[in-house]
C-alpha atoms as a PDB file:
ATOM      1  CA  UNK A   1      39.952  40.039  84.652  1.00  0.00           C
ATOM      2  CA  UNK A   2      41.954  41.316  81.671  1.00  0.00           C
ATOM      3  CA  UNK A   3      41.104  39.682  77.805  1.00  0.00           C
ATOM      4  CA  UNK A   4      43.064  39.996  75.132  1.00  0.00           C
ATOM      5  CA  UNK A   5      41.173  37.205  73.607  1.00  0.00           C
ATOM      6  CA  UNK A   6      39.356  37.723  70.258  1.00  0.00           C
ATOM      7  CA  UNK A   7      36.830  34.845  71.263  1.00  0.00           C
ATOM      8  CA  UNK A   8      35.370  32.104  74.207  1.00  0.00           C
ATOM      9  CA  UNK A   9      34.258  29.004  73.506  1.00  0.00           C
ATOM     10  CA  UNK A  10      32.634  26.812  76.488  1.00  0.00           C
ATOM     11  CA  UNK A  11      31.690  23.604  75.868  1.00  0.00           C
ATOM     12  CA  UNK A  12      30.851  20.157  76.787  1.00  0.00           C
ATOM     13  CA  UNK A  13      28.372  17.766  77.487  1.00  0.00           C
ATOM     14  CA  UNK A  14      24.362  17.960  78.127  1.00  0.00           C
ATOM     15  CA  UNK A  15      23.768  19.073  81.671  1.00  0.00           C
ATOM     16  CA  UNK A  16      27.046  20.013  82.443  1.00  0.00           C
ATOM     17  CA  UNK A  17      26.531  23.699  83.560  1.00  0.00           C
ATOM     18  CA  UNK A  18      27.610  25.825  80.806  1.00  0.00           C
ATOM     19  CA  UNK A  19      25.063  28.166  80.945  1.00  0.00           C
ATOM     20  CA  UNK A  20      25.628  29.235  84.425  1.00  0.00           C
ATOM     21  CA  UNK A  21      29.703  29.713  83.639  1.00  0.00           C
ATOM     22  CA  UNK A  22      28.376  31.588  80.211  1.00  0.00           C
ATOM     23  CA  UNK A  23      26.180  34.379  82.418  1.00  0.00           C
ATOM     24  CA  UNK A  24      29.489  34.290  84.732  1.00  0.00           C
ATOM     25  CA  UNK A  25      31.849  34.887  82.530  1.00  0.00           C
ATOM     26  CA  UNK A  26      29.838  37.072  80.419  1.00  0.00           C
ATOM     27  CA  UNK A  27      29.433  39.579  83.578  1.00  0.00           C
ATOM     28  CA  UNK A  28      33.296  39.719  84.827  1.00  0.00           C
ATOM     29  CA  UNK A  29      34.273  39.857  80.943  1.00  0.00           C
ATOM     30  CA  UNK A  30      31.968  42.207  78.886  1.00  0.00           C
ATOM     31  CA  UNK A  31      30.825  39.617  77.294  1.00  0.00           C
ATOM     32  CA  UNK A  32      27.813  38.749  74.747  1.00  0.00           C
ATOM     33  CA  UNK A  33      26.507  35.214  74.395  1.00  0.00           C
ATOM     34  CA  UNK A  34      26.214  33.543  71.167  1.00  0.00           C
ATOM     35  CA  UNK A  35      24.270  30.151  70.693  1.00  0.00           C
ATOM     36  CA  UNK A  36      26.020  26.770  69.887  1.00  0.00           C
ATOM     37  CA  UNK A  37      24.031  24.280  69.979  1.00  0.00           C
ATOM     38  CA  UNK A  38      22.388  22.883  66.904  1.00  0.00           C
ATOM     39  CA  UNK A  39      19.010  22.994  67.953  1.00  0.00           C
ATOM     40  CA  UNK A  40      18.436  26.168  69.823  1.00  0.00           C
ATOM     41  CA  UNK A  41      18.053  27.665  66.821  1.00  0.00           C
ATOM     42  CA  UNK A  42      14.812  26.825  65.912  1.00  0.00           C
ATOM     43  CA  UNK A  43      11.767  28.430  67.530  1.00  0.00           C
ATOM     44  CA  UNK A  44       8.699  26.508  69.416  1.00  0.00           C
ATOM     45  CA  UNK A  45      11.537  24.270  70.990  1.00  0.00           C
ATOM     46  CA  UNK A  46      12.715  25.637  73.733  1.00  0.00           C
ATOM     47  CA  UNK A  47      12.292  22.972  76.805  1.00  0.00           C
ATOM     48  CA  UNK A  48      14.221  19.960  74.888  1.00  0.00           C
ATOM     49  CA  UNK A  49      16.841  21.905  73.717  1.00  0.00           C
ATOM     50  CA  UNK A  50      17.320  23.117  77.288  1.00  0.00           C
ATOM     51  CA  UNK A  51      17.137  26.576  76.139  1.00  0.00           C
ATOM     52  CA  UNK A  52      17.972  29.738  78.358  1.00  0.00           C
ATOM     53  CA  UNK A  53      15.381  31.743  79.422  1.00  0.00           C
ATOM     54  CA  UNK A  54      14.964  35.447  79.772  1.00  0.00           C
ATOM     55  CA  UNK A  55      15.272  35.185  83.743  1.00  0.00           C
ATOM     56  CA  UNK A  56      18.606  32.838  83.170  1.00  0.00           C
ATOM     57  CA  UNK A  57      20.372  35.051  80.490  1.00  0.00           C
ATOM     58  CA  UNK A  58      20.213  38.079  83.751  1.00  0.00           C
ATOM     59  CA  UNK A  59      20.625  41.066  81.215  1.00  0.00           C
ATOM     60  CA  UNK A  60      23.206  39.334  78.837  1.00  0.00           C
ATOM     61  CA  UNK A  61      22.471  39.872  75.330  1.00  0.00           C
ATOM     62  CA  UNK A  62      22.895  36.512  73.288  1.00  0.00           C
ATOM     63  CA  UNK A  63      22.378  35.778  69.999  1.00  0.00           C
ATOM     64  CA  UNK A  64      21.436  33.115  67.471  1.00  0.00           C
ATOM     65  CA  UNK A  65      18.288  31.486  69.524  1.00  0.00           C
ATOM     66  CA  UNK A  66      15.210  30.726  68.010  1.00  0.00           C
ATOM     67  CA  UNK A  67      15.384  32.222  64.546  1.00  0.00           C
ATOM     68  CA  UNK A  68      14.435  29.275  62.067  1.00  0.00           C
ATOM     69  CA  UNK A  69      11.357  27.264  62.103  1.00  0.00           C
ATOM     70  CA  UNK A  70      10.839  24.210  63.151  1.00  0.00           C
ATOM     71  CA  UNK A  71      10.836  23.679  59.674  1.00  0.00           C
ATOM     72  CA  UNK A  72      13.720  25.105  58.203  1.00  0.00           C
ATOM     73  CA  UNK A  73      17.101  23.268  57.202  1.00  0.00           C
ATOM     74  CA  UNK A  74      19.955  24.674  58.667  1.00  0.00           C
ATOM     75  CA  UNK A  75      24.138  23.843  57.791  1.00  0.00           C
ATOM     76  CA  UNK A  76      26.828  24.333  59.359  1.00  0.00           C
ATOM     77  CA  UNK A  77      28.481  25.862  56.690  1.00  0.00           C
ATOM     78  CA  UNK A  78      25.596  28.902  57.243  1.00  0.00           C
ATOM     79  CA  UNK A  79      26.356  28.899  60.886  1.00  0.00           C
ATOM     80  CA  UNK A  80      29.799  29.399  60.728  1.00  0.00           C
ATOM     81  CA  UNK A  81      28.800  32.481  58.337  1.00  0.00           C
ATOM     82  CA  UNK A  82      26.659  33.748  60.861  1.00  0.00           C
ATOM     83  CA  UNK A  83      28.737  33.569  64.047  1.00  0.00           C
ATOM     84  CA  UNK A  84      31.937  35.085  62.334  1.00  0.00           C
ATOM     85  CA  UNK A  85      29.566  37.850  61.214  1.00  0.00           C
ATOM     86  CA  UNK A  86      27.764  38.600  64.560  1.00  0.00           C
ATOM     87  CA  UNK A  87      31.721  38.318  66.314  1.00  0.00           C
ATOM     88  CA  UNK A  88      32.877  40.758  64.230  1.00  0.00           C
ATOM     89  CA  UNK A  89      30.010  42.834  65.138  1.00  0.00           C
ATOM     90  CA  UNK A  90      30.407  42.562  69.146  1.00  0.00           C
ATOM     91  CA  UNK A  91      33.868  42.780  69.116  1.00  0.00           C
ATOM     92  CA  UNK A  92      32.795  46.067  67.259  1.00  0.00           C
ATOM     93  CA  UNK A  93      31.381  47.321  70.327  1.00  0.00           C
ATOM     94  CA  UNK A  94      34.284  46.504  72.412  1.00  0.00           C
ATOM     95  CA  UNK A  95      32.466  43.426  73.795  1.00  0.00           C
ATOM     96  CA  UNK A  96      33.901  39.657  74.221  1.00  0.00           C
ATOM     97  CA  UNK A  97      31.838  36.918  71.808  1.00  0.00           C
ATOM     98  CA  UNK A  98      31.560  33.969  74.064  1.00  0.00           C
ATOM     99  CA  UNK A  99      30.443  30.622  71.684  1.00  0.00           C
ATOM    100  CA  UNK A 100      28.447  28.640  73.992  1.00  0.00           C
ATOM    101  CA  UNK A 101      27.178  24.785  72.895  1.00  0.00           C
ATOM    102  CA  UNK A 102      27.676  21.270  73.047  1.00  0.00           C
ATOM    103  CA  UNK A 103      27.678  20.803  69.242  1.00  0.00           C
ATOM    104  CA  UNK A 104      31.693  20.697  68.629  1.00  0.00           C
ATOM    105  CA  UNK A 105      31.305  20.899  64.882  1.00  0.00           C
ATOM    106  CA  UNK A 106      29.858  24.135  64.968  1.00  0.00           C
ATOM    107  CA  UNK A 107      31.638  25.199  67.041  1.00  0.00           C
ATOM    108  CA  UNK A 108      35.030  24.288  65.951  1.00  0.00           C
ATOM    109  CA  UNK A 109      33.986  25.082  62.172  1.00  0.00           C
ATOM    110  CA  UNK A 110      33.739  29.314  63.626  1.00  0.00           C
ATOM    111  CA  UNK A 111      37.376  29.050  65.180  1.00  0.00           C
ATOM    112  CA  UNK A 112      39.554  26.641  62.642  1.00  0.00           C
ATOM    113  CA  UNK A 113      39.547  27.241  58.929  1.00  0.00           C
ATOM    114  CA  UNK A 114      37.283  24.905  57.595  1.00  0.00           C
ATOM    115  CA  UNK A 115      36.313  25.116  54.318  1.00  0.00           C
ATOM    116  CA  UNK A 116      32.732  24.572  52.792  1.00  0.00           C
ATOM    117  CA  UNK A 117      32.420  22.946  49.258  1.00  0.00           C
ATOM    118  CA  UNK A 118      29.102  21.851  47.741  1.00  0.00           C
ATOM    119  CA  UNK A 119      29.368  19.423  44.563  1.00  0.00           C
ATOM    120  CA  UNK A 120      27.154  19.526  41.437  1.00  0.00           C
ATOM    121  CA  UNK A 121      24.044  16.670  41.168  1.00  0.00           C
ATOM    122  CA  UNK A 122      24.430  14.295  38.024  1.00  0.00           C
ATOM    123  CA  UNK A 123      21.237  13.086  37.122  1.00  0.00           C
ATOM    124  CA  UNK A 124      22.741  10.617  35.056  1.00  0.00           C
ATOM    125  CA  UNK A 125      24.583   8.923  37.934  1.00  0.00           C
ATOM    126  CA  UNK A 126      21.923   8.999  40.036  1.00  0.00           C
ATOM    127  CA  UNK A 127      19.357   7.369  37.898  1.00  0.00           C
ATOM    128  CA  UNK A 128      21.899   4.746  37.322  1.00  0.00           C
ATOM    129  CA  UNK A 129      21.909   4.038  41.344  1.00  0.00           C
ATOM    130  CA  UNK A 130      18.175   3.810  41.152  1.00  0.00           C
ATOM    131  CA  UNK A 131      17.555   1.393  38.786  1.00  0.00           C
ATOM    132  CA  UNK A 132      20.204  -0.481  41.005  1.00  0.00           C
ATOM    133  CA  UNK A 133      18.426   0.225  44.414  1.00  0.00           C
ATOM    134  CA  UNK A 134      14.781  -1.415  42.277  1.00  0.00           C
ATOM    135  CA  UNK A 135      16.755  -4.134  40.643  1.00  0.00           C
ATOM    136  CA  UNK A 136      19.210  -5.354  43.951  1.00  0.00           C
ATOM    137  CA  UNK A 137      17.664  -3.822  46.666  1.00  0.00           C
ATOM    138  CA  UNK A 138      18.792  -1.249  49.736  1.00  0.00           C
ATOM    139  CA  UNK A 139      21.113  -4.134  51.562  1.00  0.00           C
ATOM    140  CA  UNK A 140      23.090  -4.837  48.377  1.00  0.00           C
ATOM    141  CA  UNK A 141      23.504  -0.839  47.491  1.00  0.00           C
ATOM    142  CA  UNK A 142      24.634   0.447  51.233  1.00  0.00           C
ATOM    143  CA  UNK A 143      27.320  -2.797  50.716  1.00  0.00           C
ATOM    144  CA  UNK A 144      28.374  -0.818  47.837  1.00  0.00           C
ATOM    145  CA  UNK A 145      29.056   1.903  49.549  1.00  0.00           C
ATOM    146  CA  UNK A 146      30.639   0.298  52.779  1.00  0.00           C
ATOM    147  CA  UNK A 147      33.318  -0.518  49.910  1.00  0.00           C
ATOM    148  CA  UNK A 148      34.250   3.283  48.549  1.00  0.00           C
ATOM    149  CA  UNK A 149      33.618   5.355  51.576  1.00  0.00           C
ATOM    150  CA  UNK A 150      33.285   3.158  55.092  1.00  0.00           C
ATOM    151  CA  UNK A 151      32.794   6.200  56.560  1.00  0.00           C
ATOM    152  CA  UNK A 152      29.732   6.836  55.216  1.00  0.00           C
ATOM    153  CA  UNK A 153      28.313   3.855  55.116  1.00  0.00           C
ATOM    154  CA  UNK A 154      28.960   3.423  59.078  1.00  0.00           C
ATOM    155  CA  UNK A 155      26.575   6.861  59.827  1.00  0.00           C
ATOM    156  CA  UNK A 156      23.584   5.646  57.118  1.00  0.00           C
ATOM    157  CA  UNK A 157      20.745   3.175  58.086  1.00  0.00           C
ATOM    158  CA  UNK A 158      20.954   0.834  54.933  1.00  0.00           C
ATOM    159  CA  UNK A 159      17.328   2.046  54.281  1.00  0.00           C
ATOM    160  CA  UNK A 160      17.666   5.724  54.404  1.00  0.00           C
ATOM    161  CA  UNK A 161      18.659   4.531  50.230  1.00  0.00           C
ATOM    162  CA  UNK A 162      18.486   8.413  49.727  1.00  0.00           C
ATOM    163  CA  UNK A 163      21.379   9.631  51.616  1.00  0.00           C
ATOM    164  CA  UNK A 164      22.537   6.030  50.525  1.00  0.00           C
ATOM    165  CA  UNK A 165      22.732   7.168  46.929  1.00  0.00           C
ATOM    166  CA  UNK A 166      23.606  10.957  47.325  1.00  0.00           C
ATOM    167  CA  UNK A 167      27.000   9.739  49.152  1.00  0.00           C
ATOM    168  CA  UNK A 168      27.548   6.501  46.144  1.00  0.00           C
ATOM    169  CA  UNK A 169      27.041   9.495  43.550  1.00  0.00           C
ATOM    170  CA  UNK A 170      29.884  11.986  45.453  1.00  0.00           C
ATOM    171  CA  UNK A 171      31.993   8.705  45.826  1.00  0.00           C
ATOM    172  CA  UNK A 172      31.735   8.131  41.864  1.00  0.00           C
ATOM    173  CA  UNK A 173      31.522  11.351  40.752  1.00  0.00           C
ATOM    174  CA  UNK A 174      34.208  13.817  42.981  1.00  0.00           C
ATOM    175  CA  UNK A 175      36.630  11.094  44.154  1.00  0.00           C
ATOM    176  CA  UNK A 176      36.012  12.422  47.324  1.00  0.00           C
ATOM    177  CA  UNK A 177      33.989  10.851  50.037  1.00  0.00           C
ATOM    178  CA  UNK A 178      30.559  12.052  51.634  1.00  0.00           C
ATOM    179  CA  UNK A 179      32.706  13.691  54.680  1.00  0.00           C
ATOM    180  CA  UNK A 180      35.031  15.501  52.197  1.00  0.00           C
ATOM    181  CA  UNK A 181      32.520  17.180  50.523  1.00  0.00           C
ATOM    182  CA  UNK A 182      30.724  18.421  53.895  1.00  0.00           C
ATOM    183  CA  UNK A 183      34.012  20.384  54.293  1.00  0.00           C
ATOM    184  CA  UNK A 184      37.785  20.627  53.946  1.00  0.00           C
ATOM    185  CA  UNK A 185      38.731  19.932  57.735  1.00  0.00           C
ATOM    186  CA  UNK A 186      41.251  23.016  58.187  1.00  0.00           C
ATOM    187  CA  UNK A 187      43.126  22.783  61.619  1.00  0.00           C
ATOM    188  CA  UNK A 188      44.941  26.274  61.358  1.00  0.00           C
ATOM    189  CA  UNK A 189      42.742  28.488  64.385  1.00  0.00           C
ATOM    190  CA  UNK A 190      41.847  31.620  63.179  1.00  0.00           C
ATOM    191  CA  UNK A 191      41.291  33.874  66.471  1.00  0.00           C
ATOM    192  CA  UNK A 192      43.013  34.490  69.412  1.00  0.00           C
ATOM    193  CA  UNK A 193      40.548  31.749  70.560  1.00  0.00           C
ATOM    194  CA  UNK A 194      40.138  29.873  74.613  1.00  0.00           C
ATOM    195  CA  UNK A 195      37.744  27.098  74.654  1.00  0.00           C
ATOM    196  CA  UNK A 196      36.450  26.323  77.843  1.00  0.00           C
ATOM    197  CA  UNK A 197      35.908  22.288  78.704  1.00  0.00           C
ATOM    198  CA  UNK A 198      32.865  21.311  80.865  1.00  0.00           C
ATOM    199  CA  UNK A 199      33.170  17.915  82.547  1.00  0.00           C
ATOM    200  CA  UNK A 200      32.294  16.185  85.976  1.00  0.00           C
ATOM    201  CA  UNK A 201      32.349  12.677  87.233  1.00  0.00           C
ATOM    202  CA  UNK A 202      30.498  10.134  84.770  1.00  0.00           C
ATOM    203  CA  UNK A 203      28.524   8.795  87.259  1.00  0.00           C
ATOM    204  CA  UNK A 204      27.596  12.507  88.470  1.00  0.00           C
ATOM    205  CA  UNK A 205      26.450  14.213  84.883  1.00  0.00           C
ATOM    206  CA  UNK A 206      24.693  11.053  84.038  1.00  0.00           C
ATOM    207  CA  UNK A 207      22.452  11.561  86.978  1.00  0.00           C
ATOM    208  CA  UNK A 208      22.317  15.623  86.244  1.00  0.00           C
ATOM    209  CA  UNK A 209      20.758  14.166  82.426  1.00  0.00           C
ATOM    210  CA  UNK A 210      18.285  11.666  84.022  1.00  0.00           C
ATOM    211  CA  UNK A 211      17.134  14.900  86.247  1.00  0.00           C
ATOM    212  CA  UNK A 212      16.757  17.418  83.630  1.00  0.00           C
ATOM    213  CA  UNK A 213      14.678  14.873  81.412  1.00  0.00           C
ATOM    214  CA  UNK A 214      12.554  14.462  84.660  1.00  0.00           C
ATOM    215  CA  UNK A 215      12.321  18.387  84.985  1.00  0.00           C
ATOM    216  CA  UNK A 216      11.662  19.276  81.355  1.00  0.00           C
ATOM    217  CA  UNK A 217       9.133  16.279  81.303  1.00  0.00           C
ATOM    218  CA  UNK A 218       7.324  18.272  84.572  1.00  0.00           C
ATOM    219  CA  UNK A 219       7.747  21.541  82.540  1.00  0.00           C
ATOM    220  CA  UNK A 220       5.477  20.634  80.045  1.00  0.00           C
ATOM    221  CA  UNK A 221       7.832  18.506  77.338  1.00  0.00           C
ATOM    222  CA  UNK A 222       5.218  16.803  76.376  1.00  0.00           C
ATOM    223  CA  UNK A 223       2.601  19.563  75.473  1.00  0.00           C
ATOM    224  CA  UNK A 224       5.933  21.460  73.702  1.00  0.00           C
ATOM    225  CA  UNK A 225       6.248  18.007  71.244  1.00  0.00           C
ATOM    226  CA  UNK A 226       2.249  17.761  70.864  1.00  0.00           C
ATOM    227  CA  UNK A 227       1.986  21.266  69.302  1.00  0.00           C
ATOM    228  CA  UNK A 228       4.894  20.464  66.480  1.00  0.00           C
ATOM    229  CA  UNK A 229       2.925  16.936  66.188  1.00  0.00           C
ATOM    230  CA  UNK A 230      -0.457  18.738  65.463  1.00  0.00           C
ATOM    231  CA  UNK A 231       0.895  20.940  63.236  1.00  0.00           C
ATOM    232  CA  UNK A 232       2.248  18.120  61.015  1.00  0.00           C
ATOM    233  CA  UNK A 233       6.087  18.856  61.127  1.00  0.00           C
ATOM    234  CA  UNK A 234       7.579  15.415  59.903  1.00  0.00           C
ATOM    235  CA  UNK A 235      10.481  14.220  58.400  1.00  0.00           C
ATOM    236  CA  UNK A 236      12.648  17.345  58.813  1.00  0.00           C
ATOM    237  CA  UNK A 237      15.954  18.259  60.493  1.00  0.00           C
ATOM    238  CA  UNK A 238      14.416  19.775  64.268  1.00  0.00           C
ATOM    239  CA  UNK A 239      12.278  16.875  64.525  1.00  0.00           C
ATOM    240  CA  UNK A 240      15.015  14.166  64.567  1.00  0.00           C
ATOM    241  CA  UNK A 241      16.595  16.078  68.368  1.00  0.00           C
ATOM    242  CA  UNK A 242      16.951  13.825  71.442  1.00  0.00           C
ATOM    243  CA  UNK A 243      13.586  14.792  73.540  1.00  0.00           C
ATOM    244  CA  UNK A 244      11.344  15.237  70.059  1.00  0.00           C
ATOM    245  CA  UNK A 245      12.045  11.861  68.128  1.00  0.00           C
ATOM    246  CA  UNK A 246      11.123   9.894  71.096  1.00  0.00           C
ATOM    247  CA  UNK A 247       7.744  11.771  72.044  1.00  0.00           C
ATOM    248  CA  UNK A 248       7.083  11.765  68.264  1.00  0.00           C
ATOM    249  CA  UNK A 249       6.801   8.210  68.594  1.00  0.00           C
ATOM    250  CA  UNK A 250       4.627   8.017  72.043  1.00  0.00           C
ATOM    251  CA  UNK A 251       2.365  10.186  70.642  1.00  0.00           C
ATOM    252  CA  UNK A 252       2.764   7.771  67.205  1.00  0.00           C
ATOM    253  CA  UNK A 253       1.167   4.895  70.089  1.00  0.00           C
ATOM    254  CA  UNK A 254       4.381   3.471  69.086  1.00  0.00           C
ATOM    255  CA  UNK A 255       5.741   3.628  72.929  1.00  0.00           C
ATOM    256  CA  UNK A 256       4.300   4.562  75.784  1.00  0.00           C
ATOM    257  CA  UNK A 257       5.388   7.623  77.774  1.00  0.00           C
ATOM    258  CA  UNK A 258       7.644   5.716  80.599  1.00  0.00           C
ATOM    259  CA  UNK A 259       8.988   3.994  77.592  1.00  0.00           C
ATOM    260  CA  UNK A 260      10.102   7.065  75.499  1.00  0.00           C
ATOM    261  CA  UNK A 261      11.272   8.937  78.351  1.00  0.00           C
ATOM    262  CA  UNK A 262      13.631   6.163  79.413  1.00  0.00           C
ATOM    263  CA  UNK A 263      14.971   6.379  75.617  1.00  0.00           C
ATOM    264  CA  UNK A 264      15.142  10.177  75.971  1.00  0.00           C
ATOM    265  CA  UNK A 265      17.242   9.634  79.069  1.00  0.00           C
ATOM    266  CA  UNK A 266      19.412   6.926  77.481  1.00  0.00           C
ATOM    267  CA  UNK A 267      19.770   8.491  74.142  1.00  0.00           C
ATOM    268  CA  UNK A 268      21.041  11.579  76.249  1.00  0.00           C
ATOM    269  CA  UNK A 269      23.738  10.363  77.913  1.00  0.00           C
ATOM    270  CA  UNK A 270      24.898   8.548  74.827  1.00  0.00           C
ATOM    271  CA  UNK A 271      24.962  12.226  72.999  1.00  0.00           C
ATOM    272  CA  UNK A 272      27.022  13.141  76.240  1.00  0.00           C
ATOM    273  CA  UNK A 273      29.401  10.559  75.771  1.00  0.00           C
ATOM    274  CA  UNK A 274      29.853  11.162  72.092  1.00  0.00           C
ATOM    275  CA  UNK A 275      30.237  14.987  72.716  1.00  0.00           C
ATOM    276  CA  UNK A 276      33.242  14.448  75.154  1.00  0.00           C
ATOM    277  CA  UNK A 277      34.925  11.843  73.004  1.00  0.00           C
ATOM    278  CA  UNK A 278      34.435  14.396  70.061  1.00  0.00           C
ATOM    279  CA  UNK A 279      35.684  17.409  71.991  1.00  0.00           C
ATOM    280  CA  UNK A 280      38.792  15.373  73.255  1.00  0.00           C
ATOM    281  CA  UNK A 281      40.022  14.047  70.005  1.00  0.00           C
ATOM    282  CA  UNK A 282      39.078  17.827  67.851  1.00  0.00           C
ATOM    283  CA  UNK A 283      39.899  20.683  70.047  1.00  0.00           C
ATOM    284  CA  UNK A 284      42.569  22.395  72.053  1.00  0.00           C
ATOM    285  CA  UNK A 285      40.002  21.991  75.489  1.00  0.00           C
ATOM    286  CA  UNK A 286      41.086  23.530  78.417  1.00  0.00           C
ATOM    287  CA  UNK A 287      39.466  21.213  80.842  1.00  0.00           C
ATOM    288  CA  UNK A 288      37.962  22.821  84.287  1.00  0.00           C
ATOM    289  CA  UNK A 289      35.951  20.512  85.695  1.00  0.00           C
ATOM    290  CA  UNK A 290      33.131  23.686  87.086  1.00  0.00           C
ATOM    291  CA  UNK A 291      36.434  25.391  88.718  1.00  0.00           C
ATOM    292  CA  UNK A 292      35.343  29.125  88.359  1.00  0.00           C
ATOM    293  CA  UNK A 293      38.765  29.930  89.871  1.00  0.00           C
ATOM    294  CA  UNK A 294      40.135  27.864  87.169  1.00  0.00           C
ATOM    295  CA  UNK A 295      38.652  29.796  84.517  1.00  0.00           C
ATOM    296  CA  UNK A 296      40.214  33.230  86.470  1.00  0.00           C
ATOM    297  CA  UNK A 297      43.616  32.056  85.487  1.00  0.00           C
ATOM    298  CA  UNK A 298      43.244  32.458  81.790  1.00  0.00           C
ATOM    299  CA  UNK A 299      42.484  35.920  81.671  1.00  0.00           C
END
């Protein structure tokens, strides 16, 4: 097949088989593999995120797996830095980059021009909210913000009162709302891009999720969690994936194992169904069901 293609995207939801089209693809185009999934990136978590192995990848250098900490915070604004630099590198060596990941924003942040901006903290402001949050309490502040960015307010648990009061004091303080100053949504592409749509019957990929869970459960899920649990990683970014959360709180006593793996398998196919709706409404998708003879025709 011929490319005249600066990049490849191929996405869609969990369990839909874009790693075996990636390795495909990869072969018949020259290709290199770079991560896009949101939680690959972090090491000692490789069975939830459904990460490739060495066998799987077949020779195909990818890039971008397992090189934070479980630890580490991670934005998107420092992925898209990353993947434009390590494109312009394989495209260097005459090679294809070939984005692969079911985390749209990431992924659409590398090919459109989106534009990071980070605002200034005013303690002032912020105190203010506090003495507010002691005085009227968490219900009566997340209100307050339901009424100058809805947006917000929709995606924050009234008592997570910090993220609360970070997105009041943007509100107040930029005239912009929480989602504004996460980025400037550009929609202008900026590569010669494709992006590659995964999808399958409902009925059919919700069965392929309630598998894998089964499979990564029999691979040792459980003992991957424990090891992040002993080690005392709370509270941070990794920790809050589908397949980590849940066992978090089995291992809390807080649920029993069938109970958190029935949430892991429900809370999965919700993340499918938010991925597709995301990937419909944001991106320029060309659907192909898994037609590999589909995916011929664009090159």
């Amino acid at each position: 097949m011929e490319n005249k293609l600066d990049v490849v995207a191929i996405i869609g939801p969990t369990a839909s088989g874009k790693t075996a089209l990636s390795i495909r693809l990869a072969k018949e185009m020259n290709g290199e593999v770079i991560n896009g999934d949101s939680m690959q990136i972090y090491k000692k978590m490789d069975i939830g995120t459904a990460k490739i192995t060495e066998q799987e990848m077949d020779g195909i250098p990818h890039h971008l797996l397992s090189f934070k900490e479980p630890t580490d915070s991670f934005s998107v604004a420092e992925y898209q830095q990353l993947v434009r630099e390590k494109m312009a590198e394989i495209r260097s060596r005459g090679k294809l980059p070939i984005i692969v990941g079911g985390t749209g924003l990431y992924v659409q942040s590398v090919l459109y021009d989106f534009q990071f901006t980070k605002q200034e903290v005013n303690e002032e402001a912020r105190s203010k909210y506090y003495e507010e949050l002691a005085q009227l309490g968490p219900e009566v502040m997340h209100q307050k913000l339901a009424q100058v960015d809805a947006a917000a307010a929709a995606q924050i648990h009234p008592n997570n009162t910090r993220r609360v009061i970070r997105a009041l004091e943007m509100a107040e303080l930029a005239g912009v709302s929480r989602a504004e100053e996460q980025f400037n949504r550009g929609d202008v592409p900026l590569y010669n891009h494709l992006i590659i749509g995964m999808d399958m019957d409902r009925e059919k990929l919700y069965e392929r999720i309630n598998l894998r869970v089964d499979l990564m459960l029999e691979a040792g899920l459980v003992e991957e969690v424990r090891a992040l649990y002993d080690d005392e990683i709370r509270d941070v970014q990794s920790i809050k994936a589908i397949g980590y959360k849940e066992l978090y709180a089995y291992l809390d006593g807080l649920l029993t194992l069938e109970e958190a793996t029935e949430q892991i398998k429900q809370n999965s196919r919700r993340y499918a169904k938010r991925q597709l709706t995301y990937f419909r409404n944001k991106m320029d998708v060309q659907w192909i069901g898994n037609d590999w003879d589909k995916v011929k025709t664009f090159f």
